[in-house]
N, C-alpha and C. Protein backbone atom coordinates (compact mmCIF):
# COMPACT_ATOMS: atom_id res chain seq x y z
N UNK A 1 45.35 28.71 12.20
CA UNK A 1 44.78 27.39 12.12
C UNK A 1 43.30 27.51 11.79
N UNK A 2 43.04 26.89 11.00
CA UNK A 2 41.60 26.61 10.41
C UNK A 2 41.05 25.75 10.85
N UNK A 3 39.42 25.73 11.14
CA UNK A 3 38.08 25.02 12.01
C UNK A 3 38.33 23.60 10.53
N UNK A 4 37.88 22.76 11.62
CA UNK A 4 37.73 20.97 10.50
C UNK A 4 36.55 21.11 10.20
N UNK A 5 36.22 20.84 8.77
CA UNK A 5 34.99 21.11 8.41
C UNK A 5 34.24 19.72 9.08
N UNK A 6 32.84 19.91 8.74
CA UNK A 6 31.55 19.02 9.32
C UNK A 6 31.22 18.14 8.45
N UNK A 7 30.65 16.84 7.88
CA UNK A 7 30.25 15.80 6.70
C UNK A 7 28.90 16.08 7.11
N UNK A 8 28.06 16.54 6.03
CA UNK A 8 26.71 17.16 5.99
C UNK A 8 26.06 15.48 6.04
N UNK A 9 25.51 14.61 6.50
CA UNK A 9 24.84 13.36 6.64
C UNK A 9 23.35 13.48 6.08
N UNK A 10 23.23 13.24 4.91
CA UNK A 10 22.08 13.75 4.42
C UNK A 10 20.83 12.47 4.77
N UNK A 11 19.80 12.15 5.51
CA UNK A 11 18.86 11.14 5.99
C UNK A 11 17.97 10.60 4.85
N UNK A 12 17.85 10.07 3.86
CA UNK A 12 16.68 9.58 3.09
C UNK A 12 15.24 9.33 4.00
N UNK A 13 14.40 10.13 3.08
CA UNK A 13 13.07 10.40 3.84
C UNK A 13 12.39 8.71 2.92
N UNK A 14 11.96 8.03 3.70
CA UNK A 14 11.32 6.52 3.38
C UNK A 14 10.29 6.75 2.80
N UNK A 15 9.78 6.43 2.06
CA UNK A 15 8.51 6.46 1.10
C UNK A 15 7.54 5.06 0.93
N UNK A 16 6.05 5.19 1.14
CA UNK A 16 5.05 4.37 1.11
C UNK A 16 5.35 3.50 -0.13
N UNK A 17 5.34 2.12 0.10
CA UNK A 17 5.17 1.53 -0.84
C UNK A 17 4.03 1.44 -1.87
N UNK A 18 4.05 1.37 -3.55
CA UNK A 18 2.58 1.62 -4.53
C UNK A 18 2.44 0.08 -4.89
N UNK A 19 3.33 -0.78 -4.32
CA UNK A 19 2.75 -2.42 -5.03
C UNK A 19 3.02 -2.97 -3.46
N UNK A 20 1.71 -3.86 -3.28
CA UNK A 20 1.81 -4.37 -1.79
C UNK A 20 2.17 -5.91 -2.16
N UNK A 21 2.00 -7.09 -0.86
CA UNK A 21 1.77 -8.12 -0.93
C UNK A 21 0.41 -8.78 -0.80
N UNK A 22 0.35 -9.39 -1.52
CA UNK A 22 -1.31 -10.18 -1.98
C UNK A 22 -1.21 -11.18 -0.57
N UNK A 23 -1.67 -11.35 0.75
CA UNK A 23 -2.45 -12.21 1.23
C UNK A 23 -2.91 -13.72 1.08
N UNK A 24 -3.27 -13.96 -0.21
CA UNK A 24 -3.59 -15.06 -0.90
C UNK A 24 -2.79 -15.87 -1.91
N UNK A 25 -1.85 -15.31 -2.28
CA UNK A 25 -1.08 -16.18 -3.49
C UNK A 25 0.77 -15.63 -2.35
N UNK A 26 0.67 -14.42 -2.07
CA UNK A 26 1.72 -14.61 -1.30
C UNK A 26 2.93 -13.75 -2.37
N UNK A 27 2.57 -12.76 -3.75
CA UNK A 27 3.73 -12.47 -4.37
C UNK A 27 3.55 -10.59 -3.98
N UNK A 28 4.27 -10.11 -4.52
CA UNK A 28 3.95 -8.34 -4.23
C UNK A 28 3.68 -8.26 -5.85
N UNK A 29 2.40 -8.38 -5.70
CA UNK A 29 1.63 -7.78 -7.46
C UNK A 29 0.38 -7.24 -6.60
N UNK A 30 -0.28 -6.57 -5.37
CA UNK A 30 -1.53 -5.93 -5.14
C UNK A 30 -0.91 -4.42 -5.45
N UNK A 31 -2.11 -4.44 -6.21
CA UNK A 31 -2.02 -2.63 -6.85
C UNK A 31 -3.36 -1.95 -6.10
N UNK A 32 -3.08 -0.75 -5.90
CA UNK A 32 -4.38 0.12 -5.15
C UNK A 32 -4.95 1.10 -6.12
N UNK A 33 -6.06 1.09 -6.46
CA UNK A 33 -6.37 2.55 -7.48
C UNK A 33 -7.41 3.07 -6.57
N UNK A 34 -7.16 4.52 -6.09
CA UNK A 34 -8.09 5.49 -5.43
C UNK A 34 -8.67 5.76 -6.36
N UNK A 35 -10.14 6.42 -5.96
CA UNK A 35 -11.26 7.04 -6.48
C UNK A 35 -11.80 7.67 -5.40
N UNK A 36 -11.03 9.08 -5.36
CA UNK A 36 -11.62 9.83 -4.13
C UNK A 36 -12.96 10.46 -4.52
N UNK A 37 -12.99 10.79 -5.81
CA UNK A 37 -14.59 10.68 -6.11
C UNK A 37 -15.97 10.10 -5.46
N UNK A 38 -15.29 9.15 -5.20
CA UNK A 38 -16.72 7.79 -5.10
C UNK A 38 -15.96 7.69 -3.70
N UNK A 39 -15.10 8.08 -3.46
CA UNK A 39 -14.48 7.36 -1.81
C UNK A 39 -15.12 6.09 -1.77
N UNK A 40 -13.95 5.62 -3.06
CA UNK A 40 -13.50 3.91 -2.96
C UNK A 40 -12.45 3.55 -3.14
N UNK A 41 -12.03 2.40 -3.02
CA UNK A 41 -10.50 2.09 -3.60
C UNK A 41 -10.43 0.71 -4.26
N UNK A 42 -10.25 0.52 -5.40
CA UNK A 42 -9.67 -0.69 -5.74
C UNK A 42 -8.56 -1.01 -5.61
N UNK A 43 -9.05 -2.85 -5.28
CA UNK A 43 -7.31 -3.71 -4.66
C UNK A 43 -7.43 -4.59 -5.96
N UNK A 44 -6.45 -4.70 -6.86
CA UNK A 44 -6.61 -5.82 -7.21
C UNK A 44 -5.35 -6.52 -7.38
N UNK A 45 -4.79 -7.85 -7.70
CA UNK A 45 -4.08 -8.58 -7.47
C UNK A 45 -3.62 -9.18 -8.86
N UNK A 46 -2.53 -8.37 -9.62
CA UNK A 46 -2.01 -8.39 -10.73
C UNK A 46 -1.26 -9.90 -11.05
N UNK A 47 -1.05 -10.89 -10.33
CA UNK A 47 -1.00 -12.43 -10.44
C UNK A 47 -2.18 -13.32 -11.23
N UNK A 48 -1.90 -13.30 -12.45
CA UNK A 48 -2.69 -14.36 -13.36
C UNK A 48 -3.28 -15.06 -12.83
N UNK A 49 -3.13 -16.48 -11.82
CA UNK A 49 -3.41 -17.20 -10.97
C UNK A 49 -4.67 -17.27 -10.15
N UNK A 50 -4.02 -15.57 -9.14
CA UNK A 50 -4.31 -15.17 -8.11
C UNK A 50 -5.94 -14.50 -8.53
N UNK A 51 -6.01 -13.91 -9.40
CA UNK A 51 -6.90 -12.98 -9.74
C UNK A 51 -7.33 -12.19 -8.41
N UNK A 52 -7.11 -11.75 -7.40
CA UNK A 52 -7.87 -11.46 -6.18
C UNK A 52 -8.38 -9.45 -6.25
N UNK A 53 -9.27 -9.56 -6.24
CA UNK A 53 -10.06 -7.85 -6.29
C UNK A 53 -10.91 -7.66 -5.46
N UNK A 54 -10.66 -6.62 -5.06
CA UNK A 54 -11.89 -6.07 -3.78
C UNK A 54 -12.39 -4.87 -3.76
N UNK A 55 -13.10 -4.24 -3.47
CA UNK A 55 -13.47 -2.81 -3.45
C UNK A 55 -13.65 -2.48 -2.34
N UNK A 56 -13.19 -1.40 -1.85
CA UNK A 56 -13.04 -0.86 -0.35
C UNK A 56 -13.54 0.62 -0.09
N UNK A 57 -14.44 0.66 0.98
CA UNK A 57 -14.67 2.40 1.25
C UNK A 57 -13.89 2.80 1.99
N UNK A 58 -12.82 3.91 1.25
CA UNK A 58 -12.23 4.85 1.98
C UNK A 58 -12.65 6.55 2.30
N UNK A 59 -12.27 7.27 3.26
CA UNK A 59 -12.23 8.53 3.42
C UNK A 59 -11.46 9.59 2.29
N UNK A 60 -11.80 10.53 2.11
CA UNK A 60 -10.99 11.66 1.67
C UNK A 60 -9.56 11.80 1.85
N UNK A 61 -9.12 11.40 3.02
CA UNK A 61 -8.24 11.57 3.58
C UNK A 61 -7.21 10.33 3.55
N UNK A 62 -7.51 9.55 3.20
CA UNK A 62 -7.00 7.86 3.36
C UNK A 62 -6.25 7.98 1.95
N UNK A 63 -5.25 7.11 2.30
CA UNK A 63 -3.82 6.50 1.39
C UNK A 63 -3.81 5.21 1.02
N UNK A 64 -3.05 4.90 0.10
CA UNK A 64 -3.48 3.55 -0.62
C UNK A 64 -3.23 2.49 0.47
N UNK A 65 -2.09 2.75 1.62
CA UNK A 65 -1.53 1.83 3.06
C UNK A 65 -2.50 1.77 3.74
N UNK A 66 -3.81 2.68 3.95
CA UNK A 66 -4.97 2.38 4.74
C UNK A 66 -5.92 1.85 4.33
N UNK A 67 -5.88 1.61 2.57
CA UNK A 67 -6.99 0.70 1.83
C UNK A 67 -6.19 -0.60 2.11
N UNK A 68 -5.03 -0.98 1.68
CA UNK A 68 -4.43 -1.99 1.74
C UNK A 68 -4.96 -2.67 3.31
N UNK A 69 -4.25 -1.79 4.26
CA UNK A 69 -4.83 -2.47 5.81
C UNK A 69 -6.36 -2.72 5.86
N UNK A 70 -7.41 -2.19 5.42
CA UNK A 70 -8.46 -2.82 5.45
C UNK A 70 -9.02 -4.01 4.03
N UNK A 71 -7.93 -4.22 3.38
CA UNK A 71 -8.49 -5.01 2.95
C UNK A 71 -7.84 -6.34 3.51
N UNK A 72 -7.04 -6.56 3.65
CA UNK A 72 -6.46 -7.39 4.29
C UNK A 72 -6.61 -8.04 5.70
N UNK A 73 -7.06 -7.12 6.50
CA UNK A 73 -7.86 -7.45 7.45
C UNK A 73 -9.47 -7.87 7.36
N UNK A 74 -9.91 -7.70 6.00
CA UNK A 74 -11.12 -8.39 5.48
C UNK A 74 -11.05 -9.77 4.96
N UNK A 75 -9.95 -9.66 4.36
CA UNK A 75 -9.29 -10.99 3.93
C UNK A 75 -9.18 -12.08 4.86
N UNK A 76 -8.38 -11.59 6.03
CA UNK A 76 -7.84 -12.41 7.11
C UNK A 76 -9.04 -12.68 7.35
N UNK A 77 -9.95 -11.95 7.99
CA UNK A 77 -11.24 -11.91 8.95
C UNK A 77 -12.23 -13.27 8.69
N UNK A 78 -12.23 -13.12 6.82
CA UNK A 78 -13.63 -14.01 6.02
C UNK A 78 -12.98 -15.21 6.09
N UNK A 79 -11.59 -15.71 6.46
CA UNK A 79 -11.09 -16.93 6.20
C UNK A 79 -11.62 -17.77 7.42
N UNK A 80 -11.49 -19.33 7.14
CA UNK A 80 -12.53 -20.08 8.25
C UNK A 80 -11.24 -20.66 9.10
């Protein structure tokens, strides 16, 4: 008699999203461009409409999800 083989369950590893949601118009067109150069990041907001752009100082170390969170929390913050 032979062992029942095992079903290998392979897990998909989740990956950071590269187009966020814009804050202000409300569609997913915010794009992030690093410039670890200058440790900055541009947000800008690919909605015709919307036009929304910001420039953000990031670290060396920082990902487009940690420019996104501070800009958005700048966003939220300046609103009355």
């Amino acid at each position: 008699m032979g062992r029942r083989r095992t079903k290998v369950v392979k897990i998909p590893k989740k990956k950071l999203p590269k187009i966020f949601t814009c804050p202000k118009c409300g569609e997913d067109s915010v794009r992030i461009m690093l410039e670890r150069e200058n440790s900055k990041a541009l947000v800008k907001c690919g909605n015709d409409k919307c036009n929304l752009q910001d420039e953000i100082a990031i670290s060396r170390a920082e990902e487009a999800i940690d420019a996104y969170c501070r800009f958005s929390d700048r966003f939220y913050s300046e609103r009355p």
